[in-house]
PDB file of N, CA and C in Angstrom:
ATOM      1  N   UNK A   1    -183.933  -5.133-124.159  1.00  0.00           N
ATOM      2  CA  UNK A   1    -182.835  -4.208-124.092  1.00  0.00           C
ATOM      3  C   UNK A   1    -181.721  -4.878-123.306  1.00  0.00           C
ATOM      4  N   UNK A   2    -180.448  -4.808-123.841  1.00  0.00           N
ATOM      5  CA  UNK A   2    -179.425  -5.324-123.041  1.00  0.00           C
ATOM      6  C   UNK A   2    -178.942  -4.446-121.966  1.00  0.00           C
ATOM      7  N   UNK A   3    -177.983  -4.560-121.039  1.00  0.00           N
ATOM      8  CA  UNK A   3    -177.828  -4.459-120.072  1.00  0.00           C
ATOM      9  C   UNK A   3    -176.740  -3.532-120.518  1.00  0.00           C
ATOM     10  N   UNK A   4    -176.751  -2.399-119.619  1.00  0.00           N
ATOM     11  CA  UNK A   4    -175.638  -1.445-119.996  1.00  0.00           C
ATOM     12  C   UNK A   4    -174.191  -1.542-119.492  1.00  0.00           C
ATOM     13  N   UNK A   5    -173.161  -1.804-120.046  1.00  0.00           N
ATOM     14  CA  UNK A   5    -171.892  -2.132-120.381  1.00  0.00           C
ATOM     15  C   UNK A   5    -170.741  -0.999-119.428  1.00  0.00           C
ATOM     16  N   UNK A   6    -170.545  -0.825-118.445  1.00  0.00           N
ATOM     17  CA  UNK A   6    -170.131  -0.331-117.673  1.00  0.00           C
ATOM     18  C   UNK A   6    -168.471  -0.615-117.041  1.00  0.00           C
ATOM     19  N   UNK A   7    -167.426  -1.076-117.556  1.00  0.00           N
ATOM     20  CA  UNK A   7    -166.397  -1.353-117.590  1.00  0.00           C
ATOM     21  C   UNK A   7    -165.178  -1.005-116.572  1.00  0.00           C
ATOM     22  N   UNK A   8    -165.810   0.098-115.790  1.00  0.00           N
ATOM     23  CA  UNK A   8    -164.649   0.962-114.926  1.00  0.00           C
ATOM     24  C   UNK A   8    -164.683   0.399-113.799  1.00  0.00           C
ATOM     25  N   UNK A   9    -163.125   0.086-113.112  1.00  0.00           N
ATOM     26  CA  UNK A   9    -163.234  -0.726-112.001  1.00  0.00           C
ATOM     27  C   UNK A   9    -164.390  -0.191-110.912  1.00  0.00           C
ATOM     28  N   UNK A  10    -165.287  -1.044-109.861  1.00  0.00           N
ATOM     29  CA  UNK A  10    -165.636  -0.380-109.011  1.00  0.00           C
ATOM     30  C   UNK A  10    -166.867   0.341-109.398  1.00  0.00           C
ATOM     31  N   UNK A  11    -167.569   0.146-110.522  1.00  0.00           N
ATOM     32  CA  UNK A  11    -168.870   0.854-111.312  1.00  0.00           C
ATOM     33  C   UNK A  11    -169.750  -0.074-111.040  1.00  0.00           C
ATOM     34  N   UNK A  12    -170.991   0.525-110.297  1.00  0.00           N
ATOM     35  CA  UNK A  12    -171.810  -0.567-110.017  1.00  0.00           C
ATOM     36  C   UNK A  12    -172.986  -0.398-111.118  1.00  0.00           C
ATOM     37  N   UNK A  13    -173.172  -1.155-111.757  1.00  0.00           N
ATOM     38  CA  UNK A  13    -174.338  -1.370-113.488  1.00  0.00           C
ATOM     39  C   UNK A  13    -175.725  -1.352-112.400  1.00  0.00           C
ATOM     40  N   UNK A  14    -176.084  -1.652-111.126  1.00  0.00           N
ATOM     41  CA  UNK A  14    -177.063  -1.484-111.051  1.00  0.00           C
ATOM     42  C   UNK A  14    -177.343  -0.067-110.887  1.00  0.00           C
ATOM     43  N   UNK A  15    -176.412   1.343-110.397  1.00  0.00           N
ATOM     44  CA  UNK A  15    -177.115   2.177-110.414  1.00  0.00           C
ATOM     45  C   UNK A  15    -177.053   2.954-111.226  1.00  0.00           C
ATOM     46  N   UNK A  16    -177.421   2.371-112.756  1.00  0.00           N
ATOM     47  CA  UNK A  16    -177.742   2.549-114.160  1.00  0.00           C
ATOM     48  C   UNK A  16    -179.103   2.639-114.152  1.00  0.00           C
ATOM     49  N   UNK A  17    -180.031   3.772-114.521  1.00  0.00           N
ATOM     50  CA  UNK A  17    -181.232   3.239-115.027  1.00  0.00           C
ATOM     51  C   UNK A  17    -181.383   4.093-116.123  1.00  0.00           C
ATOM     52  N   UNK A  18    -182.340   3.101-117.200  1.00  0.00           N
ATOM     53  CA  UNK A  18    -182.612   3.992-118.465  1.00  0.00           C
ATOM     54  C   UNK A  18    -184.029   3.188-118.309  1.00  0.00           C
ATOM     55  N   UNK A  19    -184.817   4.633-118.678  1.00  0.00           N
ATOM     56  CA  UNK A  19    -186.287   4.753-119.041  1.00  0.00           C
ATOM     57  C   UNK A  19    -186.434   4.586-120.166  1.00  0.00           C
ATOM     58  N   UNK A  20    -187.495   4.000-120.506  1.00  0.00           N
ATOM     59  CA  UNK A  20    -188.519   3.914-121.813  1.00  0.00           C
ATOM     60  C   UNK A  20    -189.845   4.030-121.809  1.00  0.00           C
ATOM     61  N   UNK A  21    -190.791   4.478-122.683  1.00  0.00           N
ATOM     62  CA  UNK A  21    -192.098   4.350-123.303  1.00  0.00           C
ATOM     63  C   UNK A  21    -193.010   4.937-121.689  1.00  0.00           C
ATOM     64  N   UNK A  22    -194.207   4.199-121.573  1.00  0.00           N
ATOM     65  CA  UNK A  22    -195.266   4.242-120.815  1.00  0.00           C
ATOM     66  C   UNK A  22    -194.577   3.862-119.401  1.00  0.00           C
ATOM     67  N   UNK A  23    -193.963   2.965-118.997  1.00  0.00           N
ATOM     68  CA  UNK A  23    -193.199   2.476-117.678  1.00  0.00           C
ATOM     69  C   UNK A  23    -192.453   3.697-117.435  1.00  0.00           C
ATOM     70  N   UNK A  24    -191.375   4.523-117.796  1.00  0.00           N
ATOM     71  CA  UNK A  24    -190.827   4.570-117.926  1.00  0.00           C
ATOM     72  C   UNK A  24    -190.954   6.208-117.206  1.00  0.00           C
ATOM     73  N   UNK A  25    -192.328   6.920-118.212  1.00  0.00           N
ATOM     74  CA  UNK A  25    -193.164   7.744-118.003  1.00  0.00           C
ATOM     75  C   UNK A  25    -193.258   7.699-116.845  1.00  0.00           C
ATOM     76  N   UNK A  26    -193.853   6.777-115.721  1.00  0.00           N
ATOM     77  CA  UNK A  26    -194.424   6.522-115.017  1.00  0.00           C
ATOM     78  C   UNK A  26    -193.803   6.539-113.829  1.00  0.00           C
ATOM     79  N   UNK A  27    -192.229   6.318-114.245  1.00  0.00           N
ATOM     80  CA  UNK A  27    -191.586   6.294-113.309  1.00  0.00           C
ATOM     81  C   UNK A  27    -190.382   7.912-112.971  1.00  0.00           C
ATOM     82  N   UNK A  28    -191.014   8.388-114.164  1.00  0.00           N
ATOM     83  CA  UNK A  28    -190.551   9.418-114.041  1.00  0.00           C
ATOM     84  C   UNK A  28    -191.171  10.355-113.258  1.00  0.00           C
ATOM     85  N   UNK A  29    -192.431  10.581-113.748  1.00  0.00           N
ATOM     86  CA  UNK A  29    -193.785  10.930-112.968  1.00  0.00           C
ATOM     87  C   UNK A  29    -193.433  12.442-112.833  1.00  0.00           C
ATOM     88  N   UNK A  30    -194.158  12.424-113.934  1.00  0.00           N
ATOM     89  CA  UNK A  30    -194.346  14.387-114.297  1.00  0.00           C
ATOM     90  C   UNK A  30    -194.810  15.190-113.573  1.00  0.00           C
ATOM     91  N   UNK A  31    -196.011  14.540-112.902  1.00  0.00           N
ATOM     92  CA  UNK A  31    -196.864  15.043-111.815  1.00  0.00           C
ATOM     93  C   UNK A  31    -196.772  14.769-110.185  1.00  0.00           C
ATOM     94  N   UNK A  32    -195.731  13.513-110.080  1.00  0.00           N
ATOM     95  CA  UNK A  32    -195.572  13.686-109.189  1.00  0.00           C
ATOM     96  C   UNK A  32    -196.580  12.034-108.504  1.00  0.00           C
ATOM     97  N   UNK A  33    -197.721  11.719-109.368  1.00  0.00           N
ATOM     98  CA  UNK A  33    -198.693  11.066-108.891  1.00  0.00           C
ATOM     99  C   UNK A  33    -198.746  10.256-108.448  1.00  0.00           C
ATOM    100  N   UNK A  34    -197.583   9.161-108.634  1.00  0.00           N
ATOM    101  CA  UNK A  34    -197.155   7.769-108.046  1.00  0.00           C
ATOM    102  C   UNK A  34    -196.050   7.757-107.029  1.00  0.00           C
ATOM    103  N   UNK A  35    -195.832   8.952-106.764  1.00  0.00           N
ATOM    104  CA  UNK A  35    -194.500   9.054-105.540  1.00  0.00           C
ATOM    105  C   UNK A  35    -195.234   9.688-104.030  1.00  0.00           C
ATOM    106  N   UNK A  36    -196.561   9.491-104.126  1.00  0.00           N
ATOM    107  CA  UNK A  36    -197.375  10.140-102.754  1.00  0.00           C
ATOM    108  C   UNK A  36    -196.952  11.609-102.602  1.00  0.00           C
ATOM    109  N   UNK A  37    -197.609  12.186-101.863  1.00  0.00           N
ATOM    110  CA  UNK A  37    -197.665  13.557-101.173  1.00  0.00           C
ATOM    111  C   UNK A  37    -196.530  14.360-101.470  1.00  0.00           C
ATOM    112  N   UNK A  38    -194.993  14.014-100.980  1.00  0.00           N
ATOM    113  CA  UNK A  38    -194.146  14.245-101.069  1.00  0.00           C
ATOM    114  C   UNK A  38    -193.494  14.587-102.460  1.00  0.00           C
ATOM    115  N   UNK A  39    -193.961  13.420-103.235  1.00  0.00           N
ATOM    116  CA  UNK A  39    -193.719  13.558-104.489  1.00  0.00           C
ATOM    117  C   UNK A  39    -194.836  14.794-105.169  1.00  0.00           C
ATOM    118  N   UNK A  40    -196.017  14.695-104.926  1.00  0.00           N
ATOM    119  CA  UNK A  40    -196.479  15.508-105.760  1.00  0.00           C
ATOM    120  C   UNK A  40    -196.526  17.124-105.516  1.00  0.00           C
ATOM    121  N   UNK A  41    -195.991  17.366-104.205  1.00  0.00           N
ATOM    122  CA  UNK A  41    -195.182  18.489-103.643  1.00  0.00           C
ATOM    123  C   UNK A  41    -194.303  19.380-104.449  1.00  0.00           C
ATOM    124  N   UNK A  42    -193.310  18.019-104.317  1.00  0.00           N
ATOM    125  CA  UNK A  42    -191.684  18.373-105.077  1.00  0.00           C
ATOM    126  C   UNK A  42    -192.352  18.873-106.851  1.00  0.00           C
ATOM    127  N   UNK A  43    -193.103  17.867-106.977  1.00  0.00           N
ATOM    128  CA  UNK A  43    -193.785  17.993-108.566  1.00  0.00           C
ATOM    129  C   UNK A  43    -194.090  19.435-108.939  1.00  0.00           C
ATOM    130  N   UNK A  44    -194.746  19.555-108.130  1.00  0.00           N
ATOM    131  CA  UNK A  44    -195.721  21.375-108.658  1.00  0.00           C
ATOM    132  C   UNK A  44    -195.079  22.172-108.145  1.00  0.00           C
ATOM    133  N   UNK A  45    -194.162  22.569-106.911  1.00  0.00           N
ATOM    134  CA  UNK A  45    -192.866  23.284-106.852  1.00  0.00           C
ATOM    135  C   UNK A  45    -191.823  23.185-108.311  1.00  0.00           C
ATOM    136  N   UNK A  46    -190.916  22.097-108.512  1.00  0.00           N
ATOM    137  CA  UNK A  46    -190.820  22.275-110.134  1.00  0.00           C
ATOM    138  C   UNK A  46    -191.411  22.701-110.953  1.00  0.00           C
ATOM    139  N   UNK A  47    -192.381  22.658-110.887  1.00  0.00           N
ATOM    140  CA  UNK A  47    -193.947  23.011-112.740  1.00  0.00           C
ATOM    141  C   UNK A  47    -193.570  24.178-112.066  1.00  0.00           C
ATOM    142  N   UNK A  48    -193.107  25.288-111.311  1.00  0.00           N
ATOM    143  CA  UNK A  48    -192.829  26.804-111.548  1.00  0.00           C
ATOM    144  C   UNK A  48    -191.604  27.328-111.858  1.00  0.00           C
ATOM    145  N   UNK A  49    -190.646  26.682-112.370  1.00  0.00           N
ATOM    146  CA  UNK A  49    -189.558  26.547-112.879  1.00  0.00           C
ATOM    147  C   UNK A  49    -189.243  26.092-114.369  1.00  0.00           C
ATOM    148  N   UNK A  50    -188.254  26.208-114.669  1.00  0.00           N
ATOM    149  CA  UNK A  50    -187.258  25.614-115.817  1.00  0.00           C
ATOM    150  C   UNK A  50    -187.593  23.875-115.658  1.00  0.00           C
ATOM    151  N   UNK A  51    -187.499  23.314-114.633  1.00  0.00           N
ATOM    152  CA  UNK A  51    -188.218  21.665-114.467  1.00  0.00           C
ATOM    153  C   UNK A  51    -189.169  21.369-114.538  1.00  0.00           C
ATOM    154  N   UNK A  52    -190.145  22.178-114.665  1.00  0.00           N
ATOM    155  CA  UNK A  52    -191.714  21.825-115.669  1.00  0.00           C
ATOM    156  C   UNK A  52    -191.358  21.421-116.621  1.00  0.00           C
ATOM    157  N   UNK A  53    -190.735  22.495-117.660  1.00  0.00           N
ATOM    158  CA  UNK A  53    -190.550  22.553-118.616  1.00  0.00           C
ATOM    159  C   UNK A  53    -189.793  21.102-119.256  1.00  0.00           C
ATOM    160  N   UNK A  54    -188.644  21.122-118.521  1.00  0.00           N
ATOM    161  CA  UNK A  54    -187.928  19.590-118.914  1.00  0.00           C
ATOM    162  C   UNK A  54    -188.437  18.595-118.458  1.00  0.00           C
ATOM    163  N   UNK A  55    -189.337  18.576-117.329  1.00  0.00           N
ATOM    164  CA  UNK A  55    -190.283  17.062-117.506  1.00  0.00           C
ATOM    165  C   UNK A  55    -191.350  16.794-118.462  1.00  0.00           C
ATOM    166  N   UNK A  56    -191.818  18.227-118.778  1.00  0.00           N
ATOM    167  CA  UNK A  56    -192.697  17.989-119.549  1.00  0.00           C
ATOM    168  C   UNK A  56    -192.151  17.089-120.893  1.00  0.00           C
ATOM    169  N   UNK A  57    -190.914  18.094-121.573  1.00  0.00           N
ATOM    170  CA  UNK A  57    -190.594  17.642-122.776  1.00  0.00           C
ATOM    171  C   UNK A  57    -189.860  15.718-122.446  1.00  0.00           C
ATOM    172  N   UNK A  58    -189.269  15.822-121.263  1.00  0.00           N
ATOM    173  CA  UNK A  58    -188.657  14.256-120.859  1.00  0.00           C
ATOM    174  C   UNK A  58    -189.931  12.894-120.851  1.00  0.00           C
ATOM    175  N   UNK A  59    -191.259  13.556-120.180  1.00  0.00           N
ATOM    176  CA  UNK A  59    -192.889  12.808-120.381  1.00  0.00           C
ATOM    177  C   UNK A  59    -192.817  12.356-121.236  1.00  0.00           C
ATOM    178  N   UNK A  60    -193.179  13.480-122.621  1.00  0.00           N
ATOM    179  CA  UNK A  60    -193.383  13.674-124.082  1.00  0.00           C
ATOM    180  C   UNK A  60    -192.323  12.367-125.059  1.00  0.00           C
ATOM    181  N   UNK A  61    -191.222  12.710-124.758  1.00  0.00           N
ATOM    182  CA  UNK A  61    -190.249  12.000-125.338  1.00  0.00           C
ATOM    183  C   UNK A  61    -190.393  10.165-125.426  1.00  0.00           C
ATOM    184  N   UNK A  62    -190.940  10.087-123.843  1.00  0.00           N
ATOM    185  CA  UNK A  62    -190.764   8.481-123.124  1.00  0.00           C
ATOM    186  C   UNK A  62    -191.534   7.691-123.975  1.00  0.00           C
ATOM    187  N   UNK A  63    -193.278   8.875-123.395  1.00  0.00           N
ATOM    188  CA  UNK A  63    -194.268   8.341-124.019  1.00  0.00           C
ATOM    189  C   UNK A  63    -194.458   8.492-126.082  1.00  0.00           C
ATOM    190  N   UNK A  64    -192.814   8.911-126.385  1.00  0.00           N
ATOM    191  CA  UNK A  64    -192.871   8.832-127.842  1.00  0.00           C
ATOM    192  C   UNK A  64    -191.872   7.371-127.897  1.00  0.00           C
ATOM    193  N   UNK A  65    -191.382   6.526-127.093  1.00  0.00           N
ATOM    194  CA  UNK A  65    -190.609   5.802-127.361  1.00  0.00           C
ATOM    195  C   UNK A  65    -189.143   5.787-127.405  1.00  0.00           C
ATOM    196  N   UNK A  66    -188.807   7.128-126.703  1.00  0.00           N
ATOM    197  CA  UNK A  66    -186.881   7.555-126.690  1.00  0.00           C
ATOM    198  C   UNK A  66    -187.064   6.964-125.180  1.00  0.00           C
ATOM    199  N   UNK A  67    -185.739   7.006-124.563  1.00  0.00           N
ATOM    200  CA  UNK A  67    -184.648   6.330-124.137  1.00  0.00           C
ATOM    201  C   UNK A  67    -184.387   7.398-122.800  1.00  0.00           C
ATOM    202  N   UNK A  68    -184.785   7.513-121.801  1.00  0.00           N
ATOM    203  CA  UNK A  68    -183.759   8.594-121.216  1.00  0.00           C
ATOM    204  C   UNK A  68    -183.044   7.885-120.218  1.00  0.00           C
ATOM    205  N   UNK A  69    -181.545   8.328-120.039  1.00  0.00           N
ATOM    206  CA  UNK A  69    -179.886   7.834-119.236  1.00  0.00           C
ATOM    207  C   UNK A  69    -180.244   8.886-118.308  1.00  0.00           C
ATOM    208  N   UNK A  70    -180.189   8.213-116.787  1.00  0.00           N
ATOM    209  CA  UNK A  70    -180.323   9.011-115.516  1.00  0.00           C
ATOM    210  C   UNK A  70    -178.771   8.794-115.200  1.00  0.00           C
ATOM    211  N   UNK A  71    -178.059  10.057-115.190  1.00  0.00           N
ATOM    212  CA  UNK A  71    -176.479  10.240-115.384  1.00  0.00           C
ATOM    213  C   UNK A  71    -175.708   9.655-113.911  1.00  0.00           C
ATOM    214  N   UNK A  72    -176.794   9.880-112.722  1.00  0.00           N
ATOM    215  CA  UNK A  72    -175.856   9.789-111.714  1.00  0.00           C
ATOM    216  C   UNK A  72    -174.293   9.428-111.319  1.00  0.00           C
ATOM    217  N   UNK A  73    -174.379   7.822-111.654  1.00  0.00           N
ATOM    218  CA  UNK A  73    -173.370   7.126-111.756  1.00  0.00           C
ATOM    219  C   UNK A  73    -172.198   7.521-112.789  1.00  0.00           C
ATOM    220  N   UNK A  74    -172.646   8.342-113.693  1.00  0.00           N
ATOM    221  CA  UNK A  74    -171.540   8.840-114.933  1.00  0.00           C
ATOM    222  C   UNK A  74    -171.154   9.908-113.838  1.00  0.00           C
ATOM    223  N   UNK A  75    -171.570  10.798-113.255  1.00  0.00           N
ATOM    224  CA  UNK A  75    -171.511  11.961-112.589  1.00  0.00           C
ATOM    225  C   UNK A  75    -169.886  11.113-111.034  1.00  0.00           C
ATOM    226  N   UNK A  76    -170.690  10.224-110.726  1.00  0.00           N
ATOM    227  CA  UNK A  76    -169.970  10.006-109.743  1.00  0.00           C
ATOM    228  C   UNK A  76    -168.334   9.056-110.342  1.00  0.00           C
ATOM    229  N   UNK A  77    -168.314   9.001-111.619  1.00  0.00           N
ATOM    230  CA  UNK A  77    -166.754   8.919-112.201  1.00  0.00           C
ATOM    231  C   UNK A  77    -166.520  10.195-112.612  1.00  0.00           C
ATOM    232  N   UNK A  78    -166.787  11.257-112.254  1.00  0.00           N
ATOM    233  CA  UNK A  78    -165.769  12.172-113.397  1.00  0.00           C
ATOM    234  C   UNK A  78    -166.428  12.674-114.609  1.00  0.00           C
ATOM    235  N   UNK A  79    -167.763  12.097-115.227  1.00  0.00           N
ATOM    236  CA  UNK A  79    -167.895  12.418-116.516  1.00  0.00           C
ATOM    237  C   UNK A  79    -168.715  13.880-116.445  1.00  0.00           C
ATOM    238  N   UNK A  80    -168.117  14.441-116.972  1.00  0.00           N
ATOM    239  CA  UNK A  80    -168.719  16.135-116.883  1.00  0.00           C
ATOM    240  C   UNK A  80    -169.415  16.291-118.477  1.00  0.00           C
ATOM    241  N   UNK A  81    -168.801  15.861-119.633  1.00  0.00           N
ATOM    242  CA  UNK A  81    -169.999  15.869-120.458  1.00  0.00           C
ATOM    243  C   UNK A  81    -170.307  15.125-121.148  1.00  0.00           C
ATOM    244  N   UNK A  82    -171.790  14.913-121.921  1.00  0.00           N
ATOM    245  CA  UNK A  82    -171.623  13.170-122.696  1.00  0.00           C
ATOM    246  C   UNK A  82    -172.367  13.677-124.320  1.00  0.00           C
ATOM    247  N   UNK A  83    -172.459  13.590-125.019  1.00  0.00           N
ATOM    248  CA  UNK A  83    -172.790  13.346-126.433  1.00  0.00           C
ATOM    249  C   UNK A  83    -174.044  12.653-127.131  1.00  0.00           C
ATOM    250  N   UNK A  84    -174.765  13.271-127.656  1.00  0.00           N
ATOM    251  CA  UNK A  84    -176.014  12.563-128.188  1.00  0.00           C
ATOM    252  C   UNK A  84    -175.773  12.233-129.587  1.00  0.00           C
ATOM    253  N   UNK A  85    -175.837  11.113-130.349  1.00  0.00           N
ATOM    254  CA  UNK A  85    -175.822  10.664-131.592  1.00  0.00           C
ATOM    255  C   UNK A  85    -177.027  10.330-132.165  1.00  0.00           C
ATOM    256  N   UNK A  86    -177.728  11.027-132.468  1.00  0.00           N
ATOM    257  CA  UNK A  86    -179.529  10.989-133.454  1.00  0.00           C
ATOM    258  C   UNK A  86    -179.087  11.009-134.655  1.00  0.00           C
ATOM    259  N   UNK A  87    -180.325  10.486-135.457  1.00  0.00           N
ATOM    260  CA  UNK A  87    -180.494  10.446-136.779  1.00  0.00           C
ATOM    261  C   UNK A  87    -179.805  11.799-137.421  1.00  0.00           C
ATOM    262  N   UNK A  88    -179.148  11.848-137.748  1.00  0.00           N
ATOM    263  CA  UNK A  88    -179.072  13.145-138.637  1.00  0.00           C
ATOM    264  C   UNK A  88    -178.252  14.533-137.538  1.00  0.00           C
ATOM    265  N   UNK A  89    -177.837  14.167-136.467  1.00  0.00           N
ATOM    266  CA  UNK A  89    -177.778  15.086-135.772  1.00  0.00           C
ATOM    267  C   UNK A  89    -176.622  14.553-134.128  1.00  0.00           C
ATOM    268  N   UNK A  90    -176.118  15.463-134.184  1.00  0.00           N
ATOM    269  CA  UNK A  90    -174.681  14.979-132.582  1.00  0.00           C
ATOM    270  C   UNK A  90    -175.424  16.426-131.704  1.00  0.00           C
ATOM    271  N   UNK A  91    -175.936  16.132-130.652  1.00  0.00           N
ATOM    272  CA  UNK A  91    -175.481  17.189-129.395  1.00  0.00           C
ATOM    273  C   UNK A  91    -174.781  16.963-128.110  1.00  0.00           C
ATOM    274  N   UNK A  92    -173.930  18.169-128.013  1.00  0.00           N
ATOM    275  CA  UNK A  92    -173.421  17.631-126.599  1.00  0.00           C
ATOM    276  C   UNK A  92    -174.016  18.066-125.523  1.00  0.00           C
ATOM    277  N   UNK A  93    -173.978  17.684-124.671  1.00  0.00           N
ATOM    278  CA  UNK A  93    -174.897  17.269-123.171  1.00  0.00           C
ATOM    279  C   UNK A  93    -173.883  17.919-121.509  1.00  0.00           C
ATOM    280  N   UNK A  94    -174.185  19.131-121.494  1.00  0.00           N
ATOM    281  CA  UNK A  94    -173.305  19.252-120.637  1.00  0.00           C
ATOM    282  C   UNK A  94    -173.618  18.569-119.043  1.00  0.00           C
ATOM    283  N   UNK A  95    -173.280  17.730-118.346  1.00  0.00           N
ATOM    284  CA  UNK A  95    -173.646  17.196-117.025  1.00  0.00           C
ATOM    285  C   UNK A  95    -173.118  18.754-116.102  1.00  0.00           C
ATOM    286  N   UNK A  96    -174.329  18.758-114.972  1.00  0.00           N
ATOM    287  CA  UNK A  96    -174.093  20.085-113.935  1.00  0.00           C
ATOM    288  C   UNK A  96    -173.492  19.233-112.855  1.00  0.00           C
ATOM    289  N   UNK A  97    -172.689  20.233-112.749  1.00  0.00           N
ATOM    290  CA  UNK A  97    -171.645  19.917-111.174  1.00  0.00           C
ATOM    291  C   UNK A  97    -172.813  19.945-109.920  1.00  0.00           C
ATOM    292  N   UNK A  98    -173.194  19.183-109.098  1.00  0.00           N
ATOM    293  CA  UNK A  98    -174.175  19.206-108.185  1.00  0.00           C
ATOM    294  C   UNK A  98    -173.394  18.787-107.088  1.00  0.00           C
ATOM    295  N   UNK A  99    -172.254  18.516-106.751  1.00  0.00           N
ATOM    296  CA  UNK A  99    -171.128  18.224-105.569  1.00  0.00           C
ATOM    297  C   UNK A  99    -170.591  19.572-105.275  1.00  0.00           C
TER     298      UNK A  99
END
């Protein structure tokens, strides 16, 4: 995978990360299991929420071979919403104001 293309003065490409497959999974960590105590805390506090739900389906996805963009850095230029282009299909992606 090439390196993501980041152009805006002052944008640092390392705090870009995009997940894939089994790694990726892993580092997402649905359960919490590889981030110690703390992590698996935060984990099962989420699983009673709306963030079960989207890790579950974000797990599901990795370990199918999609792609997931951790927005931060889009967030910290300005970008409030971004666009999905799939086979057959455009959704837009609204980013939440968390500032």
């Amino acid at each position: 995978m090439s390196e993501p293309q980041v152009n805006r003065p002052g944008s640092d490409v390392a705090a870009v990360e995009i997940l894939g497959g089994e790694q990726g999974a892993r580092v997402l960590d649905e359960y919490g299991r590889y981030h110690g105590l703390r992590g698996r805390v935060v984990r099962t506090l989420q699983g009673f929420g709306y963030d079960g739900t989207t890790l579950a389906i974000y797990d599901e996805a990795l370990r199918k071979g999609d792609l997931l963009l951790l927005a931060a850095l889009l967030q910290r230029h300005g970008v409030h919403d971004m666009g999905y282009f799939g086979p057959g299909r455009f959704q837009q992606i609204r980013i939440l104001d968390t500032g």
